[in-house]
Every structure is written in structure tokens, then in C-alpha cells.
Protein backbone atom coordinates (compact mmCIF):
# COMPACT_ATOMS: atom_id res chain seq x y z
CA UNK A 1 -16.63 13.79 18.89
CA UNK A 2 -15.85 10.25 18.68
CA UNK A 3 -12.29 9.17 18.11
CA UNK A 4 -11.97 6.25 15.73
CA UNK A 5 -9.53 3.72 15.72
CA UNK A 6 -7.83 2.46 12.80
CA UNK A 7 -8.98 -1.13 11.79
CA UNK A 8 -6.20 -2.79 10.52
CA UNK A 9 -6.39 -4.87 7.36
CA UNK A 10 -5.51 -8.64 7.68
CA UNK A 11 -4.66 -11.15 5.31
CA UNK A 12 -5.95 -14.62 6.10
CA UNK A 13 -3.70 -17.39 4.36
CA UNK A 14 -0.22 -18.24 3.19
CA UNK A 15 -1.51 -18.09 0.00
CA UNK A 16 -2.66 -14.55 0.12
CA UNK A 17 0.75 -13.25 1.91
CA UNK A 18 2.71 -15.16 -0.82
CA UNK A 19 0.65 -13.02 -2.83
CA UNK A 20 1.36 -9.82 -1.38
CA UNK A 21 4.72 -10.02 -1.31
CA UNK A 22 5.17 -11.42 -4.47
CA UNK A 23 6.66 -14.73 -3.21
CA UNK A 24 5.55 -18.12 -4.28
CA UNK A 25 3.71 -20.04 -1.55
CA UNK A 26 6.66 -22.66 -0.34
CA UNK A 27 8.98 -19.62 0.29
CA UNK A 28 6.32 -18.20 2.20
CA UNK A 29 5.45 -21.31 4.47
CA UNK A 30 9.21 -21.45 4.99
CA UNK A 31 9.58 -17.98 5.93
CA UNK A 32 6.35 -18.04 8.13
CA UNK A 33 7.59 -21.88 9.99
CA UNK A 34 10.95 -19.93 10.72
CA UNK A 35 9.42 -16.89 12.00
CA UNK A 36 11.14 -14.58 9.71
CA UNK A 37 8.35 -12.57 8.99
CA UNK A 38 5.29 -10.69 11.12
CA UNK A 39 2.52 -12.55 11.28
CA UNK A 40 0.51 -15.55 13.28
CA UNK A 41 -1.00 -18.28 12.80
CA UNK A 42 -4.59 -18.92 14.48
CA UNK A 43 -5.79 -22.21 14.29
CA UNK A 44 -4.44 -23.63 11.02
CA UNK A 45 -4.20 -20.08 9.27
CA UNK A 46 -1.95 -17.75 9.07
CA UNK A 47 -2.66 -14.16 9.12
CA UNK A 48 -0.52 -10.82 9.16
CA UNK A 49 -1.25 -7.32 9.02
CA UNK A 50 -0.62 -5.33 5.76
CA UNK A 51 0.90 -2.57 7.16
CA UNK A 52 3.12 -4.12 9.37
CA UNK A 53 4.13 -6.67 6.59
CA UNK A 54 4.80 -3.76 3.89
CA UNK A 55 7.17 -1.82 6.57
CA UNK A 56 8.96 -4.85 7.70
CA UNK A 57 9.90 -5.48 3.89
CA UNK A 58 9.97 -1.38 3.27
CA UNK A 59 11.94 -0.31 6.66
CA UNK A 60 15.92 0.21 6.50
CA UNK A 61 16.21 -1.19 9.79
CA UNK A 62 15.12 -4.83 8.57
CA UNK A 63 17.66 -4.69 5.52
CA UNK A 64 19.70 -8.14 5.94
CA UNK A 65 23.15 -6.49 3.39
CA UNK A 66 25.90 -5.98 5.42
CA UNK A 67 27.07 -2.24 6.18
CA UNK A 68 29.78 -0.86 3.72
């Protein structure tokens, strides 16, 4: 039996991450120019993976409120 490898699904563009996150498109080119959230650029476009982008915005460890 063959084991199969997750593909992971990518999305191409500022736009489309804006989008995703529910951001408008300058906060997103800011947050992507500062590095503040996963993703890459390749070429002229940026791309990140969904998962990866929905757990660092979903995961505890990436919450920016000071402890109590």
C-alpha cells in the first residue's frame, strides 16, 4: 500500500491572504513586508499555506495579550 502525502493547499497573492484572514489588502502587505506572518514570497507573489496560516492566527502560543 502506498502512503500518500498530504498536499498542502496554497494561496497565491496578497489579495487572496487578505482574504482569508479577513484583513484588507494594505494590512496584509504590511504584515507580510514585516514578516509577521507565515508565508513567502516567490518572485513577485506571495504565497502561504492555509493550514499553517489558520494555526498561527488559531494557536495560543502566537497570542500577542500580555499574561494576567
Amino acid at each position: 500500500m502506498e502512503a500518500r502525502t498530504a498536499v498542502p493547499e496554497l494561496i497565491w497573492g496578497a489579495s487572496a491572504i487578505a482574504r482569508t484572514i479577513g484583513r484588507t489588502d494594505r494590512q496584509v502587505f504590511h504584515l507580510l513586508e514585516k514578516g509577521a506572518i507565515p508565508a513567502k514570497r516567490i518572485g513577485n507573489r506571495w504565497v502561504a499555506e492555509r493550514n499553517q496560516l489558520m494555526k498561527f492566527f488559531t494557536d495560543p502560543a502566537t497570542d500577542t495579550k500580555p499574561a494576567a
